[in-house]
Protein backbone atom coordinates (compact mmCIF):
# COMPACT_ATOMS: atom_id res chain seq x y z
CA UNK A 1 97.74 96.68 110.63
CA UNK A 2 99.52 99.95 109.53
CA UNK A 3 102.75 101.10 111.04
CA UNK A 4 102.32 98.55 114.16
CA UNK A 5 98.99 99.74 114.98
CA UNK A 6 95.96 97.36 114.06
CA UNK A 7 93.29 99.00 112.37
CA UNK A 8 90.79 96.41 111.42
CA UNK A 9 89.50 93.12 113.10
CA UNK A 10 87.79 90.74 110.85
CA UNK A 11 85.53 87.59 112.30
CA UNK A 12 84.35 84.59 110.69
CA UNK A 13 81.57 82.55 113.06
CA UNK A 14 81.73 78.95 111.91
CA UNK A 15 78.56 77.94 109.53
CA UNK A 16 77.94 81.41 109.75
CA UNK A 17 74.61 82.07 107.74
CA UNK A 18 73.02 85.22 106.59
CA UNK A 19 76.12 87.30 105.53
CA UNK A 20 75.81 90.86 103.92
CA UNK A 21 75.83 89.71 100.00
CA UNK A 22 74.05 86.30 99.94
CA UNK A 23 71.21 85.70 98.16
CA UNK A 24 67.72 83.88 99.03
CA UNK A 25 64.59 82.95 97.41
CA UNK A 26 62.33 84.23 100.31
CA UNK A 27 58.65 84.13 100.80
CA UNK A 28 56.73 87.79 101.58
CA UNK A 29 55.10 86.59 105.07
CA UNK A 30 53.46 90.36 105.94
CA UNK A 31 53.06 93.58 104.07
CA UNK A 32 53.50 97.02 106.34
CA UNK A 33 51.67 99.46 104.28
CA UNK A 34 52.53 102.30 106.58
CA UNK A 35 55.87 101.65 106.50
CA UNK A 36 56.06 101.04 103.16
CA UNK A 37 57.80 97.74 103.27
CA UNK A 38 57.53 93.89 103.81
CA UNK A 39 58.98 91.00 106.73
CA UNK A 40 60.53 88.42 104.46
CA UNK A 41 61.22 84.87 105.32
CA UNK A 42 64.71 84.04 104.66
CA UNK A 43 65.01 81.29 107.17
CA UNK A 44 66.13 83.14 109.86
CA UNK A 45 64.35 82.84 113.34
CA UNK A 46 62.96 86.39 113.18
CA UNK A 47 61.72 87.61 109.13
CA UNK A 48 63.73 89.81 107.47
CA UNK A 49 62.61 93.59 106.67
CA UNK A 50 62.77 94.52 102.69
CA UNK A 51 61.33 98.42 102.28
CA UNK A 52 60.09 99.26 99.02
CA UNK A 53 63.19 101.61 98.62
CA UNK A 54 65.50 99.09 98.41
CA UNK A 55 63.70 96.94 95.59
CA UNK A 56 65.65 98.97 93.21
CA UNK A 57 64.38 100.05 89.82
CA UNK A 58 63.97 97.19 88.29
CA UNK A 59 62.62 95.17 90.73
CA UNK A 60 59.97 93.72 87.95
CA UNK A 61 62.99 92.59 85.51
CA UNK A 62 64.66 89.94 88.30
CA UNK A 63 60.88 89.22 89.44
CA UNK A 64 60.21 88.45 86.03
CA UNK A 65 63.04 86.67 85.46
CA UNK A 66 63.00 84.23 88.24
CA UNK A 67 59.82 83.27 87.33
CA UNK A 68 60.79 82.51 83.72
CA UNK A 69 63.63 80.39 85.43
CA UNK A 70 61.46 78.54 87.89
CA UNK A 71 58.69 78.01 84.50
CA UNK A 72 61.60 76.83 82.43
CA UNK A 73 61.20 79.54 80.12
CA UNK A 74 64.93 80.93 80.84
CA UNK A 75 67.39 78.65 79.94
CA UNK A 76 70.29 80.40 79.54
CA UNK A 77 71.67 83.59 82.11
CA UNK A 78 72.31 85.67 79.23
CA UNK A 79 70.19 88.77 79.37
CA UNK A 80 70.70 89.92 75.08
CA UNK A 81 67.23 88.72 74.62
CA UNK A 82 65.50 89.15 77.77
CA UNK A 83 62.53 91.43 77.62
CA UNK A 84 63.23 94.07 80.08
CA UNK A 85 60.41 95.10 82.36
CA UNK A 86 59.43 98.89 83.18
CA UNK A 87 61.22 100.60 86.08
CA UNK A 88 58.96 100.67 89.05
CA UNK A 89 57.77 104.19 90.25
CA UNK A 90 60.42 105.45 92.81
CA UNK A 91 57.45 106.84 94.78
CA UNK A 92 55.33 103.73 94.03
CA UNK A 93 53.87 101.30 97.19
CA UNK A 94 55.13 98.08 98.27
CA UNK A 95 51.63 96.35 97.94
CA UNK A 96 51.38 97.28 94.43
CA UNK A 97 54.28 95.04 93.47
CA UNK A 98 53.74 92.19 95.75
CA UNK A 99 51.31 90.68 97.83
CA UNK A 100 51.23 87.72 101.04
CA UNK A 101 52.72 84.89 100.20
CA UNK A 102 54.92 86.15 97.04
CA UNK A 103 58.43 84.42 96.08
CA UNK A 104 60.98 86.97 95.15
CA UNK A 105 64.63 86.42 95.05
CA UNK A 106 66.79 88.85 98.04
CA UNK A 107 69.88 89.71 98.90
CA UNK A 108 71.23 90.21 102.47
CA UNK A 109 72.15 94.51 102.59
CA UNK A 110 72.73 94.24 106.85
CA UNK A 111 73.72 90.90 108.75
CA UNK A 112 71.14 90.42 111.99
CA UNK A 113 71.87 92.71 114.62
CA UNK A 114 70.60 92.72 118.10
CA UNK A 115 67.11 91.38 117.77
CA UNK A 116 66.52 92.51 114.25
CA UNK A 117 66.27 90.13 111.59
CA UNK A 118 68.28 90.51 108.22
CA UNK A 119 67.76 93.73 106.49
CA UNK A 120 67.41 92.70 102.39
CA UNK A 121 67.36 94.57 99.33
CA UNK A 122 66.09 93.31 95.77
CA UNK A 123 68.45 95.41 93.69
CA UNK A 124 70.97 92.52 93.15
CA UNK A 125 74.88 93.09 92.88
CA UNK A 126 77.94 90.83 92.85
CA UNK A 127 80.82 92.18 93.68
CA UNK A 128 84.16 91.16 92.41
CA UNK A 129 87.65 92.63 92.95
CA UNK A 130 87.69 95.38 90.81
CA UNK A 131 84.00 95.56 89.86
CA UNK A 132 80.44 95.16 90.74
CA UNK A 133 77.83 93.43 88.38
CA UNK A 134 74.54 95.01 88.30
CA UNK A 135 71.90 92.46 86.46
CA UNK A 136 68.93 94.40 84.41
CA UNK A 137 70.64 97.64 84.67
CA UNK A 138 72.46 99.58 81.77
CA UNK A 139 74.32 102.11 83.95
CA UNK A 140 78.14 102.60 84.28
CA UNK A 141 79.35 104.15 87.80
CA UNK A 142 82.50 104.90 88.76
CA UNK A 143 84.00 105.26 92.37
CA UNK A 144 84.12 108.90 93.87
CA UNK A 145 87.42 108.43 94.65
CA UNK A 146 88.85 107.97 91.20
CA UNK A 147 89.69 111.72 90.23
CA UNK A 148 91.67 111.64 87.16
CA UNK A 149 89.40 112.43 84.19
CA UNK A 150 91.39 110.64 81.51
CA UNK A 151 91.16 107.34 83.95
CA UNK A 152 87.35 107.70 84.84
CA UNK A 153 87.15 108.08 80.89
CA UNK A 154 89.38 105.03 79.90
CA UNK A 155 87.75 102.64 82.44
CA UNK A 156 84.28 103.98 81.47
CA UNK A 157 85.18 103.32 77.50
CA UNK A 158 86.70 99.66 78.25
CA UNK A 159 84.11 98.66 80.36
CA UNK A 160 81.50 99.37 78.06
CA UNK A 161 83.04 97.37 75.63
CA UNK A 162 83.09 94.29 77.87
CA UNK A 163 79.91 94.30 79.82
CA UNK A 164 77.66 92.00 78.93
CA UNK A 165 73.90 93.04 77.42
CA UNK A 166 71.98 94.43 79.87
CA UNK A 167 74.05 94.41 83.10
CA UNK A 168 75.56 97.60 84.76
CA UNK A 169 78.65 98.07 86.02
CA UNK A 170 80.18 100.11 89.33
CA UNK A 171 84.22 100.27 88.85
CA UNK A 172 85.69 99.65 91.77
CA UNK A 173 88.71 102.22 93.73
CA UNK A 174 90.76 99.10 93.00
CA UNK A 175 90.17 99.24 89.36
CA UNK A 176 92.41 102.44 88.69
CA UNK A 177 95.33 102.03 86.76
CA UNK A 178 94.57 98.25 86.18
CA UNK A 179 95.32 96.93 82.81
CA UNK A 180 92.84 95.59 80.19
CA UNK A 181 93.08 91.86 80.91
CA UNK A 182 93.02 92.38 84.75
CA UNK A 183 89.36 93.66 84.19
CA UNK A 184 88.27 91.38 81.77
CA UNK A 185 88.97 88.37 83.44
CA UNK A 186 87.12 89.95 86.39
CA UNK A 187 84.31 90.79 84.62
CA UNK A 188 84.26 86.85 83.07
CA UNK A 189 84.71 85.82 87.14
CA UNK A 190 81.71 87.91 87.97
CA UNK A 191 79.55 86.48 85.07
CA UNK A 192 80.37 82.95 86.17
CA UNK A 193 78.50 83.66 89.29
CA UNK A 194 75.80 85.38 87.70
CA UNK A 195 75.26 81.82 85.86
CA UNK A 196 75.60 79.99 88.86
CA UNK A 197 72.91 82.06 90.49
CA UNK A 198 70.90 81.00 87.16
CA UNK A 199 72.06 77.33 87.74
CA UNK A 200 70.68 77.53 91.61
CA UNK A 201 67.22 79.22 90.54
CA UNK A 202 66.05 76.29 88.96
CA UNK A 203 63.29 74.51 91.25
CA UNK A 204 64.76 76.60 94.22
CA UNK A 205 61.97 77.10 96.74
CA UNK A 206 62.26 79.42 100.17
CA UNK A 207 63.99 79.85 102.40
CA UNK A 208 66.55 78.62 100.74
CA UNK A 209 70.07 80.04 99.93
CA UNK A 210 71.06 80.33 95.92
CA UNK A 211 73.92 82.07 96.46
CA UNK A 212 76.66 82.59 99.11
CA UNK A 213 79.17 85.38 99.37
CA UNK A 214 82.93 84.27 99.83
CA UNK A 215 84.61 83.05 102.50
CA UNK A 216 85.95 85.86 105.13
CA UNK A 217 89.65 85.66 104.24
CA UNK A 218 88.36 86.08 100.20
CA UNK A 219 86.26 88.83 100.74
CA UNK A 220 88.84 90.59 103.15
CA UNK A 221 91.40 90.26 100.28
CA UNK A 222 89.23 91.07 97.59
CA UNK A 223 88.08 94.71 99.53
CA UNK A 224 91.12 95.89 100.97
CA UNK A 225 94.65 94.56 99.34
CA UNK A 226 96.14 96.79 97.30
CA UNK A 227 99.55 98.08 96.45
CA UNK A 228 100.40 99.49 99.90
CA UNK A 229 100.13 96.15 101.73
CA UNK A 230 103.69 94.98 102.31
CA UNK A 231 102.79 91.30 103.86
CA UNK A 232 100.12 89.02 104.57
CA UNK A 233 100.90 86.92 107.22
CA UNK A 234 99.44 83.63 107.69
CA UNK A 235 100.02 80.72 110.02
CA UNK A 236 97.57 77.71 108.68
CA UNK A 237 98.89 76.24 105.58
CA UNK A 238 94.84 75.45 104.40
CA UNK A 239 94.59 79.21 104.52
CA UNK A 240 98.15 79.73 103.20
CA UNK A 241 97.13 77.71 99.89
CA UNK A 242 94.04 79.67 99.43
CA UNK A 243 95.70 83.00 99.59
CA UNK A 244 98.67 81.78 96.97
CA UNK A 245 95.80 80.59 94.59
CA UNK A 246 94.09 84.08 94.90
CA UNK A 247 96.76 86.03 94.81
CA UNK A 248 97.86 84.39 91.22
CA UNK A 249 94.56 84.82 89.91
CA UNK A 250 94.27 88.37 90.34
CA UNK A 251 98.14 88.38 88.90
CA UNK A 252 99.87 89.51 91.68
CA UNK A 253 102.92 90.59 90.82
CA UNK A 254 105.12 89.49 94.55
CA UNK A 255 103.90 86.42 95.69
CA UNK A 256 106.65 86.90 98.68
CA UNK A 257 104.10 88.85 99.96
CA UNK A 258 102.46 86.02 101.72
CA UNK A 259 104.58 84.96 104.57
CA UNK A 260 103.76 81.51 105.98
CA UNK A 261 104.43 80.86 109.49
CA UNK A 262 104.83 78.19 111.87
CA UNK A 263 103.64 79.71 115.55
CA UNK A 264 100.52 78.75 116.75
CA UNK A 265 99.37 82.08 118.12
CA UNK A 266 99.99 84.47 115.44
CA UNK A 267 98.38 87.25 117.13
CA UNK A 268 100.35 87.30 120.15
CA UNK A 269 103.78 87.24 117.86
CA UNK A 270 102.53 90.44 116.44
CA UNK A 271 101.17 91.72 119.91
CA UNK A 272 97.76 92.32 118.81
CA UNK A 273 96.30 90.40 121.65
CA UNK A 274 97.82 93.13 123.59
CA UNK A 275 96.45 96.01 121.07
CA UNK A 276 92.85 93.92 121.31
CA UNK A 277 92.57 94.73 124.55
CA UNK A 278 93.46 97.89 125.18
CA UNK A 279 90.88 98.78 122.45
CA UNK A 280 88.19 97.35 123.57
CA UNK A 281 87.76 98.01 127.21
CA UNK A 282 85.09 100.60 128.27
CA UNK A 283 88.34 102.92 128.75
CA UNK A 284 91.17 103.28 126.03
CA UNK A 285 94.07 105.15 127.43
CA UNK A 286 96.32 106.99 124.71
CA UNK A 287 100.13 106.86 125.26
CA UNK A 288 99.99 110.56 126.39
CA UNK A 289 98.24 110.07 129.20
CA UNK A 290 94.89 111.03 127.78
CA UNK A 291 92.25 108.22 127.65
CA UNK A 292 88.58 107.56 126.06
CA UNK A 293 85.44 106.94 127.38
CA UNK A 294 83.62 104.16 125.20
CA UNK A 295 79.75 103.29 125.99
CA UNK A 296 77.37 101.86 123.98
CA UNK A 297 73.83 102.16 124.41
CA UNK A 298 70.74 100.83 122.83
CA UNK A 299 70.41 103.84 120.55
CA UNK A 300 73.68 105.06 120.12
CA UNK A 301 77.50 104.87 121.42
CA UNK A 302 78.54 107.85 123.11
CA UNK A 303 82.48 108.13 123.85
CA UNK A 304 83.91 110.87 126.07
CA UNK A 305 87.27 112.72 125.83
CA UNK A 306 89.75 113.13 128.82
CA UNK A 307 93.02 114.73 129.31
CA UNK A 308 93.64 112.62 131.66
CA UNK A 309 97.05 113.29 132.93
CA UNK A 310 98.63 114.12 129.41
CA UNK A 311 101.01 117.26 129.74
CA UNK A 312 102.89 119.08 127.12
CA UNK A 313 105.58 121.33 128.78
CA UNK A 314 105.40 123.06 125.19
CA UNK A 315 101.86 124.39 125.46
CA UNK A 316 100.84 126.92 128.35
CA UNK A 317 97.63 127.66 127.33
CA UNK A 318 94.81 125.72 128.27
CA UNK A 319 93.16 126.59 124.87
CA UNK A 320 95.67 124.93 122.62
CA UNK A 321 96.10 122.15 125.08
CA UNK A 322 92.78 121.29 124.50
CA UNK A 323 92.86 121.06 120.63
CA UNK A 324 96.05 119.26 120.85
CA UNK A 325 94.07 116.61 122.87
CA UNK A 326 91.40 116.71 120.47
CA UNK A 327 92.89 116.41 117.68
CA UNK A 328 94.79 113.31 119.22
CA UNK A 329 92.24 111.59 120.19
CA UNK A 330 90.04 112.52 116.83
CA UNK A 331 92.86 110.09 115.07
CA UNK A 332 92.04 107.27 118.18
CA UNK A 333 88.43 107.47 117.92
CA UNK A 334 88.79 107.54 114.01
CA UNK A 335 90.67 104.37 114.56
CA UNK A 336 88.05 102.90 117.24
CA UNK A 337 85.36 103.36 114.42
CA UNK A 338 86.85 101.02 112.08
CA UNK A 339 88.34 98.59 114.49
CA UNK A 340 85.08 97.71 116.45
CA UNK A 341 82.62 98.71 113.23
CA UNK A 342 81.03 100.83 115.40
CA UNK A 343 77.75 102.44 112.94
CA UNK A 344 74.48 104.31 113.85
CA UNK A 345 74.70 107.74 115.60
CA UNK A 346 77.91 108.64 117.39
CA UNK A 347 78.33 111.06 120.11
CA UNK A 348 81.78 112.48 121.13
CA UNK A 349 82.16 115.11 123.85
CA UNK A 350 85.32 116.20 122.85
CA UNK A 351 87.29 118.82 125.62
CA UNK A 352 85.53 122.46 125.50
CA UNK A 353 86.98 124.51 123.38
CA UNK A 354 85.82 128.60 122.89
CA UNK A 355 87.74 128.99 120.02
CA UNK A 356 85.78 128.85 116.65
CA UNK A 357 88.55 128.67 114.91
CA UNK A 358 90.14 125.96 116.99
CA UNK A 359 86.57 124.16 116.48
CA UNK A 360 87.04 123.96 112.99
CA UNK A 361 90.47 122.39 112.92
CA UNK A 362 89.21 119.98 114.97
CA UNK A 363 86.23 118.90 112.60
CA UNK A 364 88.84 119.15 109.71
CA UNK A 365 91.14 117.25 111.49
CA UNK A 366 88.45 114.39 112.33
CA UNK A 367 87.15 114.26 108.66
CA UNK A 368 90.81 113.45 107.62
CA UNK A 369 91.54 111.07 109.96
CA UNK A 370 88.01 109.34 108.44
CA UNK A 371 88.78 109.41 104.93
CA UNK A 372 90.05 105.72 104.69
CA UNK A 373 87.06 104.40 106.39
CA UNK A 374 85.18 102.56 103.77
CA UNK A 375 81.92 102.24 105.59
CA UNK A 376 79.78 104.98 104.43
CA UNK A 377 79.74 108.11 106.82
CA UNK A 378 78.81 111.77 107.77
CA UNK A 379 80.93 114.14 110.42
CA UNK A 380 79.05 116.75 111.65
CA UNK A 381 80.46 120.56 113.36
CA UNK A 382 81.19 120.42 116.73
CA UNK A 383 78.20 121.54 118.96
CA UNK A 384 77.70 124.95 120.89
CA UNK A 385 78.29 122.50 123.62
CA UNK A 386 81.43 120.80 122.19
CA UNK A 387 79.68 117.57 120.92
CA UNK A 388 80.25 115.98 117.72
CA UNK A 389 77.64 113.99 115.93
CA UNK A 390 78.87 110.97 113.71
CA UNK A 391 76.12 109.06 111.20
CA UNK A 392 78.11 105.23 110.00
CA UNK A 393 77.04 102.97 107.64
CA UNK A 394 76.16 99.59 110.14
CA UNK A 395 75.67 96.48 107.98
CA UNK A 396 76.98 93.71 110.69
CA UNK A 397 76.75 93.52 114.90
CA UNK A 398 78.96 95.49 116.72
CA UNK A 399 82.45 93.81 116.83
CA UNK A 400 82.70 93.03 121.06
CA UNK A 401 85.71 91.93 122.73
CA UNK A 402 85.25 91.21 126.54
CA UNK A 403 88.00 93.16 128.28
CA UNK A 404 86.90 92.61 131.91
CA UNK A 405 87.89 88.87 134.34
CA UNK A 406 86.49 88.21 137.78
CA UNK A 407 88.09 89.26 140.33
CA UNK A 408 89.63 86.94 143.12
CA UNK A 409 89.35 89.30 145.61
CA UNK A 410 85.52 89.87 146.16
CA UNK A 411 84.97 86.19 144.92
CA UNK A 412 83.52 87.18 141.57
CA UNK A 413 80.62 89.58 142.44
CA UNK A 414 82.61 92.69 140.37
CA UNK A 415 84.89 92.83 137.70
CA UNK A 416 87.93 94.91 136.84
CA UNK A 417 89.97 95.87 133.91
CA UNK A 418 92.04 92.85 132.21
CA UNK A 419 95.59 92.13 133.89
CA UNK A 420 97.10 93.71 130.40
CA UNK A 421 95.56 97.10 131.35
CA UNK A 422 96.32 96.90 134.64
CA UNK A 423 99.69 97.32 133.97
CA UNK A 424 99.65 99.34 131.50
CA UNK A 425 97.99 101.81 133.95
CA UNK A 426 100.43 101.46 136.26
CA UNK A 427 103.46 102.13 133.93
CA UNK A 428 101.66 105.28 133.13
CA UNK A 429 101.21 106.71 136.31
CA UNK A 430 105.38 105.88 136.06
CA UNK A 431 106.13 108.05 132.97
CA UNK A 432 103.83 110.91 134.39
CA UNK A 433 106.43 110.98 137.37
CA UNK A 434 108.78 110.68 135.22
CA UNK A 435 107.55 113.67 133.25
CA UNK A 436 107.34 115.45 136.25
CA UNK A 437 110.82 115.14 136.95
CA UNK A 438 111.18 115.29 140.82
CA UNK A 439 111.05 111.74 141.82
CA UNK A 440 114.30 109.84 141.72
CA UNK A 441 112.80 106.82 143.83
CA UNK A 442 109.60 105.70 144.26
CA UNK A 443 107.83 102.80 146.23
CA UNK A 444 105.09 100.93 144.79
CA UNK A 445 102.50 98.85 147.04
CA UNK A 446 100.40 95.48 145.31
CA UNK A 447 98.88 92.41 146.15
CA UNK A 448 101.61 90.29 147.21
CA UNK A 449 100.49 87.61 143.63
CA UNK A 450 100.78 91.03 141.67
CA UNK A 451 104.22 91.88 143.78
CA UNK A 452 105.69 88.30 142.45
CA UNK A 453 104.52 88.98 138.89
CA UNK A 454 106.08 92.52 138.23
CA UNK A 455 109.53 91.37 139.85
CA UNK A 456 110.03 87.92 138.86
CA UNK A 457 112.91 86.93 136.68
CA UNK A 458 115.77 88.25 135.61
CA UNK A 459 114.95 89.04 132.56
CA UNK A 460 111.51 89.42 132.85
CA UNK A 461 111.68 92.12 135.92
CA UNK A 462 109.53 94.33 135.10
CA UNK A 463 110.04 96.59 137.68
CA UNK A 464 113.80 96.75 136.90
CA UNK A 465 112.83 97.23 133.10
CA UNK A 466 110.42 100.49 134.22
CA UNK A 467 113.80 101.50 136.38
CA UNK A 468 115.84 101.85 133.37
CA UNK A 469 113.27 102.81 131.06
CA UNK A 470 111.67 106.11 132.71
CA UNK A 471 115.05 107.14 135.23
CA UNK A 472 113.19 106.01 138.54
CA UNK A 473 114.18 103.65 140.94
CA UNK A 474 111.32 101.41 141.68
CA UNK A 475 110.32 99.34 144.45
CA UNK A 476 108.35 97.11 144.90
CA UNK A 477 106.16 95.77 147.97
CA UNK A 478 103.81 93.28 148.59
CA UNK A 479 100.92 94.11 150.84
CA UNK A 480 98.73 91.30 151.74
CA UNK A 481 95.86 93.65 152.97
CA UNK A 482 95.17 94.86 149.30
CA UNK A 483 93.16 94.25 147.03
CA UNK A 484 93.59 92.19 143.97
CA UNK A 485 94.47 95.00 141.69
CA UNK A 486 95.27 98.15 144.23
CA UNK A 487 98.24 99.91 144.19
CA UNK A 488 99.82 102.86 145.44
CA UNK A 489 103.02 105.09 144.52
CA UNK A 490 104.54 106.45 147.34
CA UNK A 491 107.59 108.91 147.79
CA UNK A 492 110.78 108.27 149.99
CA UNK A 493 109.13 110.18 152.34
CA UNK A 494 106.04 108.07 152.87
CA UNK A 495 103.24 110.42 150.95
């Protein structure tokens, strides 16, 4: 969460298999020469896809040297002595490096989605908090996103120094400014794996797993804390432990930065029940009135952009109305992106504007707003038809949150929104009256269940609460001809 507002949803499915970063012996089961590539079996019900492009260059080193493993011919995982193989032509073909029936060792690049299987890659990495080992590489990369040319030189310099013979090294955003022993012992963490990996080679045979990424709440830790998070709240003391323990060894410096607590439902304490499901409904309204259209189809999502009944008594021209609800809803959709991990092809009709200039402030705006997504992506120019084309990285399904509940009234044959947009809806129609300033009372027809639910209580009257909130007296009346989730604002006049 940031400021309130939660940005990211994280899932972990119980003996969840197949996770972007583990790594399989699998067994070639089909070469596709015209596609260049091969359907691996890594135990999955459908084979995985491995194209020759994602081998990597030295596909024949870790081929080679799970061989020697498996032969007993490698008994240690140091690499000083290992006799490194050719890289393989970047242009090359897939059946000139394997054939039917070949064991190579994988790793997971995309988690299955939709009726895919697992999309692999053989250019092995482990990834660690502030860096990524590379086995049978000699290259040092640095993340785009460290600018200062003294730091990209220091960390370049010290990691050289501490990289092991014939591994590579990507330094992590996280690495900048980190001290010498910080990096260190994360390069000896990462090397531990690498000789557990070596460890689970011997006599493994596909499909079988030789390496598993960590756990969810590890991995989420290990990408995204950094000095900006304030708290970490947790409410399982299993969980609790295992964040203290990581949080020491990556020498945290406030350890009161895990808060333990003793609710059962977290979530709801925080609201984000409430923020889940006004998210992920087909329709996100904005707190200006303005709302999203969200669909998703089988070959891309398209969303759609709607002023709904957002009005700024500031702005009298329809022209700079328009950006302003563009450029609103640029930073929702931004938001949306990360929040559901939303990847492929993206299409937003955004409102029309004829302004080029107005166009461009918009894409700039949109770009900005996209900058701390980490999955890897590409913002094209608004349209000649005012349509703007997103490319995102997708390595894992679709996060999907059902938003919809049968509905009493027609017995279950239809749905309709959740019960927590529902009201939200009608509390906006409220501050647009509000807004409009010549209502003073107002009467409001339900269901009589949906009557009894917005005025019961004292304290929980929420009709009273929207009274004194937004200036207008409301009423409320229960009308057992309606439906389940009508309703109807009417004047003192009756219209």
């Amino acid at each position: 969460m940031h400021d309130k507002v939660l940005m990211e949803l994280h899932r972990e499915e119980r003996n969840q298999q197949f996770a972007v970063g583990d790594i399989y012996m699998g067994r070639v089961r089909k070469l596709i020469p015209h596609l260049n590539a091969a359907f691996v079996d890594v135990g999955y019900e459908k084979d995985a896809f491995l194209h020759y492009l994602d081998l990597g260059p030295q596909f024949s080193s870790l081929n080679m040297f799970a061989r020697r493993i498996q032969q007993g011919q490698q008994p240690g995982a140091d690499l000083m002595n290992f006799p490194m193989q050719p890289d393989i032509n970047k242009e090359g073909k897939i059946k000139d490096v394997m054939g039917q029936g070949y064991v190579i060792p994988v790793q997971v690049a995309k988690e299955p989605i939709s009726a895919k299987g697992p999309r692999l890659t053989s250019e092995i990495t482990i990834a660690g908090r502030y860096l990524v080992l590379v086995p049978f590489s000699n290259k040092i990369s640095l993340s785009s996103r460290i600018t200062d040319d003294a730091e990209r030189d220091r960390l370049r310099k010290l990691i050289s120094s501490i990289r092991p013979a014939n591994m590579g090294v990507i330094i992590r955003t996280q690495a900048e400014g980190t001290k010498v022993g910080d990096l260190d012992q994360d390069m000896q963490d990462l090397y531990k794996r690498w000789q557990e990996l070596h460890k689970n080679l011997k006599g493994a045979k596909p499909p079988q797993r030789v390496l598993g990424e960590l756990d969810k709440t590890s991995t989420v830790l290990r990408d995204l804390l950094n000095e900006n998070f304030t708290n970490i709240h947790v409410n399982d003391d299993t969980v609790a432990a295992d964040v203290r323990n990581y949080l020491k060894s990556i020498g945290h410096k406030e350890e009161a930065i895990l808060k333990v607590h003793k609710t059962p439902d977290l979530f709801d304490s925080f609201n984000i029940h409430r923020q889940i499901k006004q998210s992920f409904g087909k329709q996100v309204n904005l707190r200006s009135g303005a709302y999203l259209i969200v669909e998703h189809t089988e070959a891309m999502h398209v969303i759609d952009v709607n002023s709904g009944n957002r009005k700024n008594a500031s702005v009298h021209n329809q022209e700079e109305n328009a950006l302003q609800t563009n450029v609103e809803c640029a930073r929702e959709i931004a938001r949306l992106l990360r929040l559901r991990d939303m990847g492929g092809i993206i299409c937003i009709d955004f409102i029309d504007m004829n302004n080029k200039e107005n166009q461009r402030k918009l894409h700039d705006a949109l770009r900005e707003y996209m900058k701390d997504d980490k999955a890897k992506h590409n913002v094209l120019a608004p349209s000649r038809f005012g349509v703007v084309e997103i490319t995102r990285e997708r390595v894992k399904p679709v996060t999907k949150v059902s938003t919809t509940e049968k509905c009493p009234s027609c017995g279950g044959k239809g749905v309709v929104q959740a019960t927590v947009l529902f009201t939200d809806e009608i509390e906006s129609g409220l501050r647009f009256l509000s807004e409009e300033g010549t209502h003073k009372k107002v009467r409001l027809t339900v269901h009589p269940i949906v009557e009894a639910y917005l005025t019961r209580g004292w304290w929980s009257n929420m009709a009273k609460r929207w009274s004194k909130r937004y200036g207008i007296k409301v009423e409320v009346e229960g009308l057992s001809n309606a439906e389940f989730l009508e309703y109807h604002f009417y004047d003192t006049e009756g219209s």
